[in-house]
N, C-alpha and C. Protein backbone atom coordinates (compact mmCIF):
# COMPACT_ATOMS: atom_id res chain seq x y z
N UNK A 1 -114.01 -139.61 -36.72
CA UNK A 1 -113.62 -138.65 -37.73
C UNK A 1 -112.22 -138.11 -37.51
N UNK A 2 -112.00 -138.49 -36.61
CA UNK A 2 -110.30 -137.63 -36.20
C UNK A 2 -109.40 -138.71 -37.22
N UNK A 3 -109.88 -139.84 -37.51
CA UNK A 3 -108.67 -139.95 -38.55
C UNK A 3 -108.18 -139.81 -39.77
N UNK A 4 -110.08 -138.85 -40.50
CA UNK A 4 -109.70 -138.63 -41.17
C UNK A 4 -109.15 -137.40 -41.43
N UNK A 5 -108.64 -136.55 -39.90
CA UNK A 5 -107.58 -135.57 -40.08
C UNK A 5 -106.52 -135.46 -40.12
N UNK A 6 -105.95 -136.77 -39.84
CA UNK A 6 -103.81 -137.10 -40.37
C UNK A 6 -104.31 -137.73 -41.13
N UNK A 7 -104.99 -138.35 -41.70
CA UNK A 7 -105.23 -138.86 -43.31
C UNK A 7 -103.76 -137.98 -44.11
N UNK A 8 -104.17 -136.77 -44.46
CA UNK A 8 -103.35 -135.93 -45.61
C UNK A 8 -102.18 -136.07 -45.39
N UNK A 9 -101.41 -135.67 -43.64
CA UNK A 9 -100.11 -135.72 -43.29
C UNK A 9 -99.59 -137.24 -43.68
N UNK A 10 -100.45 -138.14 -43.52
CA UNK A 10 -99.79 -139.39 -43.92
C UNK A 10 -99.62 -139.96 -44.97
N UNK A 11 -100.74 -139.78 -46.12
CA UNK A 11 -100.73 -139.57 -47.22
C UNK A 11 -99.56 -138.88 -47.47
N UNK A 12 -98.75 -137.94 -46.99
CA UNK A 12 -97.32 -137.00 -47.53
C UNK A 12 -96.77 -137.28 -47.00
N UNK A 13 -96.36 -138.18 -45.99
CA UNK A 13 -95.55 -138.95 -45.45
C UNK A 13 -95.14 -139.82 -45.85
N UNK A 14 -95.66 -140.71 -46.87
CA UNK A 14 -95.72 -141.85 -47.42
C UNK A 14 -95.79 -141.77 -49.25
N UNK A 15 -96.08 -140.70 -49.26
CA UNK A 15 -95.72 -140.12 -50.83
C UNK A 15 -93.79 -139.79 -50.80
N UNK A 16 -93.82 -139.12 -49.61
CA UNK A 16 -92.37 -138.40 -49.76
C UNK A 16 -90.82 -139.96 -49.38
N UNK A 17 -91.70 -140.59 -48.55
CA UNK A 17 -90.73 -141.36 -47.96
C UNK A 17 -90.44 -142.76 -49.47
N UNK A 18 -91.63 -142.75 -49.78
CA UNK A 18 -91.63 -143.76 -51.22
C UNK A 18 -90.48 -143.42 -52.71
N UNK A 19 -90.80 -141.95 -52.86
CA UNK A 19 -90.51 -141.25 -54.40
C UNK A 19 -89.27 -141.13 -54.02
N UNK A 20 -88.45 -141.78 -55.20
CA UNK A 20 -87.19 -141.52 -54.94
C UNK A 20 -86.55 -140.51 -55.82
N UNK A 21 -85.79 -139.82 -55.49
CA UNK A 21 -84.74 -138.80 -56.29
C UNK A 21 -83.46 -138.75 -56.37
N UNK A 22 -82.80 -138.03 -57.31
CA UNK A 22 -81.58 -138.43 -57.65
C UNK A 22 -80.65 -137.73 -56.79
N UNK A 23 -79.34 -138.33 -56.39
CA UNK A 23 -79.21 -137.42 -55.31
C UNK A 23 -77.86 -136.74 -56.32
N UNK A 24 -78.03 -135.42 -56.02
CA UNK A 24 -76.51 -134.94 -56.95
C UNK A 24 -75.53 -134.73 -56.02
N UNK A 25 -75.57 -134.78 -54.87
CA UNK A 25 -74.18 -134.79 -54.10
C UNK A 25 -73.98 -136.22 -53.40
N UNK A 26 -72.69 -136.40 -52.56
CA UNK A 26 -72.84 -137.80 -51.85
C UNK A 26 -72.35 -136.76 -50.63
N UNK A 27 -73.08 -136.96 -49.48
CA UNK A 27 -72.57 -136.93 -47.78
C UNK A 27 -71.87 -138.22 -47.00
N UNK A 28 -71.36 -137.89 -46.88
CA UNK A 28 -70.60 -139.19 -46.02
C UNK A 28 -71.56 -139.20 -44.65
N UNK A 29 -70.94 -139.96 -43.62
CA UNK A 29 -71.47 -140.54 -42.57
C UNK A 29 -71.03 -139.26 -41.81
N UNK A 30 -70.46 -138.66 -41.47
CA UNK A 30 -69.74 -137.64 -40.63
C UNK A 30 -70.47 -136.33 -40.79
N UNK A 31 -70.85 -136.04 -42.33
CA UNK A 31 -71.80 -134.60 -42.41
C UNK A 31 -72.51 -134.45 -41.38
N UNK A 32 -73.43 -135.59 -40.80
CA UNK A 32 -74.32 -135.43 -40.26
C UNK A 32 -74.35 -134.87 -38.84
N UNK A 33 -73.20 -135.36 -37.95
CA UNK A 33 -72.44 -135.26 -36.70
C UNK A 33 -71.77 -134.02 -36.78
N UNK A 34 -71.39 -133.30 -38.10
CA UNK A 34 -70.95 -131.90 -38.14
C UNK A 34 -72.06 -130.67 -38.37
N UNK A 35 -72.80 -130.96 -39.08
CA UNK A 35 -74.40 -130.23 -39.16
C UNK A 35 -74.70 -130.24 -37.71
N UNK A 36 -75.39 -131.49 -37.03
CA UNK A 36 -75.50 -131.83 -35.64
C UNK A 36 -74.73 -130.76 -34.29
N UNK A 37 -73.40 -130.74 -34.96
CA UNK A 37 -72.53 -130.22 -33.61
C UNK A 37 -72.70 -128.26 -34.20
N UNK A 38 -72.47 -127.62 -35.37
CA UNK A 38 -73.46 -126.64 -35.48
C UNK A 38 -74.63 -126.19 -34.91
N UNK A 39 -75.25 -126.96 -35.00
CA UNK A 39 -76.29 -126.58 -34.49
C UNK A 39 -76.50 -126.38 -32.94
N UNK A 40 -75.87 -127.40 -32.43
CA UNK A 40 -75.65 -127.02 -31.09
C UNK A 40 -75.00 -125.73 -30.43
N UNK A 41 -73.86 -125.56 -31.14
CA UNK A 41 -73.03 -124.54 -30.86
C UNK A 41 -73.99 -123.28 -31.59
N UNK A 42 -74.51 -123.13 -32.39
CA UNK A 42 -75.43 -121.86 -32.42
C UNK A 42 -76.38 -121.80 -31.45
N UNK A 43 -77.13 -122.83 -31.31
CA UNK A 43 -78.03 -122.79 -30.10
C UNK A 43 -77.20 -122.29 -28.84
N UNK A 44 -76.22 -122.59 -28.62
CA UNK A 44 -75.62 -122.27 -27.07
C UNK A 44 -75.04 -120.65 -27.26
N UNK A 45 -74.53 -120.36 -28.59
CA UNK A 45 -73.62 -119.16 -28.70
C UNK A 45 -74.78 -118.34 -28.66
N UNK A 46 -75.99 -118.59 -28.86
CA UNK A 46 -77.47 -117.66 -29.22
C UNK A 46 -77.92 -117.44 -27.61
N UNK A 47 -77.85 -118.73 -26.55
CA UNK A 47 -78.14 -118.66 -25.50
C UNK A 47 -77.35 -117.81 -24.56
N UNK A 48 -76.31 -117.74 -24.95
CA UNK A 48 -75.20 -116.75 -24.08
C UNK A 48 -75.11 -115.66 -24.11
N UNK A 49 -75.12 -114.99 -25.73
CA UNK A 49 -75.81 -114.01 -26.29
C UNK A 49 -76.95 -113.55 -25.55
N UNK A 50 -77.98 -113.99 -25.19
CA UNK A 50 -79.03 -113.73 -24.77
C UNK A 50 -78.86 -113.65 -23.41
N UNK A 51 -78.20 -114.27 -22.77
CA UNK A 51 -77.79 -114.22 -21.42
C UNK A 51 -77.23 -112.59 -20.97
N UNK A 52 -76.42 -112.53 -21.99
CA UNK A 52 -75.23 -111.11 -21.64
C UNK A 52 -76.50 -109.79 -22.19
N UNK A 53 -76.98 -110.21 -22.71
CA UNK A 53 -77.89 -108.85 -23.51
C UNK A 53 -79.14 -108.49 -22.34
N UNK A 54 -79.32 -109.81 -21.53
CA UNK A 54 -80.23 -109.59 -20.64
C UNK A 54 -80.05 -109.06 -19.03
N UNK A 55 -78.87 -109.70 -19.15
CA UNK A 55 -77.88 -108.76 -17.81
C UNK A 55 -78.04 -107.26 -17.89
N UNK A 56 -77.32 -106.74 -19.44
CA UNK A 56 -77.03 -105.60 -19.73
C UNK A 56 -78.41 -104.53 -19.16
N UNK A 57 -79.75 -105.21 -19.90
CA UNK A 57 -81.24 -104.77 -20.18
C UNK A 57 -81.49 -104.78 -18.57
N UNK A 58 -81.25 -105.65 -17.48
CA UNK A 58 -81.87 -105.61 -16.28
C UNK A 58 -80.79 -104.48 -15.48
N UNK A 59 -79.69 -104.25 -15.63
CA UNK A 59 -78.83 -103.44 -15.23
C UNK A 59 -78.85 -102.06 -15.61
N UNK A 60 -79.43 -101.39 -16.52
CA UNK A 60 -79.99 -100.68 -17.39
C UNK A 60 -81.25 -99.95 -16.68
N UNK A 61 -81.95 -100.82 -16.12
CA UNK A 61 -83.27 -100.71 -15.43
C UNK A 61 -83.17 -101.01 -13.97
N UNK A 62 -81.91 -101.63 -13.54
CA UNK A 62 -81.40 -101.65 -12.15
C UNK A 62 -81.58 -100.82 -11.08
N UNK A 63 -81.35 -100.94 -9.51
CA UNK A 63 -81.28 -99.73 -8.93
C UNK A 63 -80.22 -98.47 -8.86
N UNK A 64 -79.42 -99.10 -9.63
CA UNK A 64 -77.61 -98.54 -9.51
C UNK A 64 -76.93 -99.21 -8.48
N UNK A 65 -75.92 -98.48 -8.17
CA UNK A 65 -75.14 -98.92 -6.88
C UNK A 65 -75.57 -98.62 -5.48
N UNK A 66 -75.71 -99.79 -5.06
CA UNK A 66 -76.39 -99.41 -4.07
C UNK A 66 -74.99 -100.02 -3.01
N UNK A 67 -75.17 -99.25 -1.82
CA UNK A 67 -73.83 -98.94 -0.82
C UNK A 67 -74.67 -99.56 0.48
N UNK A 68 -73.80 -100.50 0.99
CA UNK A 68 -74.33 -101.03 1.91
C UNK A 68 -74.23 -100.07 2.76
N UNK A 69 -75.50 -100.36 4.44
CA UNK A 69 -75.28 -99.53 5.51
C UNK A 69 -74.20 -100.50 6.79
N UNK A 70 -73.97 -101.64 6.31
CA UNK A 70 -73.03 -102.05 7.52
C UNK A 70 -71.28 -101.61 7.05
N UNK A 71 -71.46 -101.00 6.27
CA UNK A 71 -69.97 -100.44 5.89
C UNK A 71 -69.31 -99.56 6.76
N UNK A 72 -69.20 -99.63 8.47
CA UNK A 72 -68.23 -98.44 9.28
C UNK A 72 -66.83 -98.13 8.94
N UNK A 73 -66.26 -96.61 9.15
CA UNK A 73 -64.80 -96.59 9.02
C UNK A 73 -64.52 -97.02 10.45
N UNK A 74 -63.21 -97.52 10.60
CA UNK A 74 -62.84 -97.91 11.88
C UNK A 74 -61.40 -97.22 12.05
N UNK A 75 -61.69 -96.48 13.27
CA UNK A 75 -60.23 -95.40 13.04
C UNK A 75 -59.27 -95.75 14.53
């Protein structure tokens, strides 16, 4: 019986990949590699972002400054 549970997904898999439509714009070969490199660069600018916001949040909740004890004056 499990197959007839991707039955539907494939059934719309195979509906969508068949029916053709009209396309009203043309993309060249390059859109795709520029969409592509977007996306990356949001993913990373989102990750860094998140990086610096989480520093901030653990520093925030930190101990403060804490002063070492091997620090002697030497006179």
């Amino acid at each position: 019986m499990k197959s007839s549970r991707y039955f539907p997904v494939f059934l719309a898999l195979v509906v969508t990949l068949t029916v053709s439509v009209p396309a009203y714009a043309y993309l060249d070969p390059g859109t795709g590699s520029v969409i592509y490199q977007a996306l990356i660069v949001a993913f990373l600018a989102a990750a860094a972002a998140g990086r610096f916001w989480w520093a901030k949040v653990k520093g925030l909740f930190g101990r403060g400054s804490s002063q070492s004890t091997d620090e002697t004056e030497v006179e």
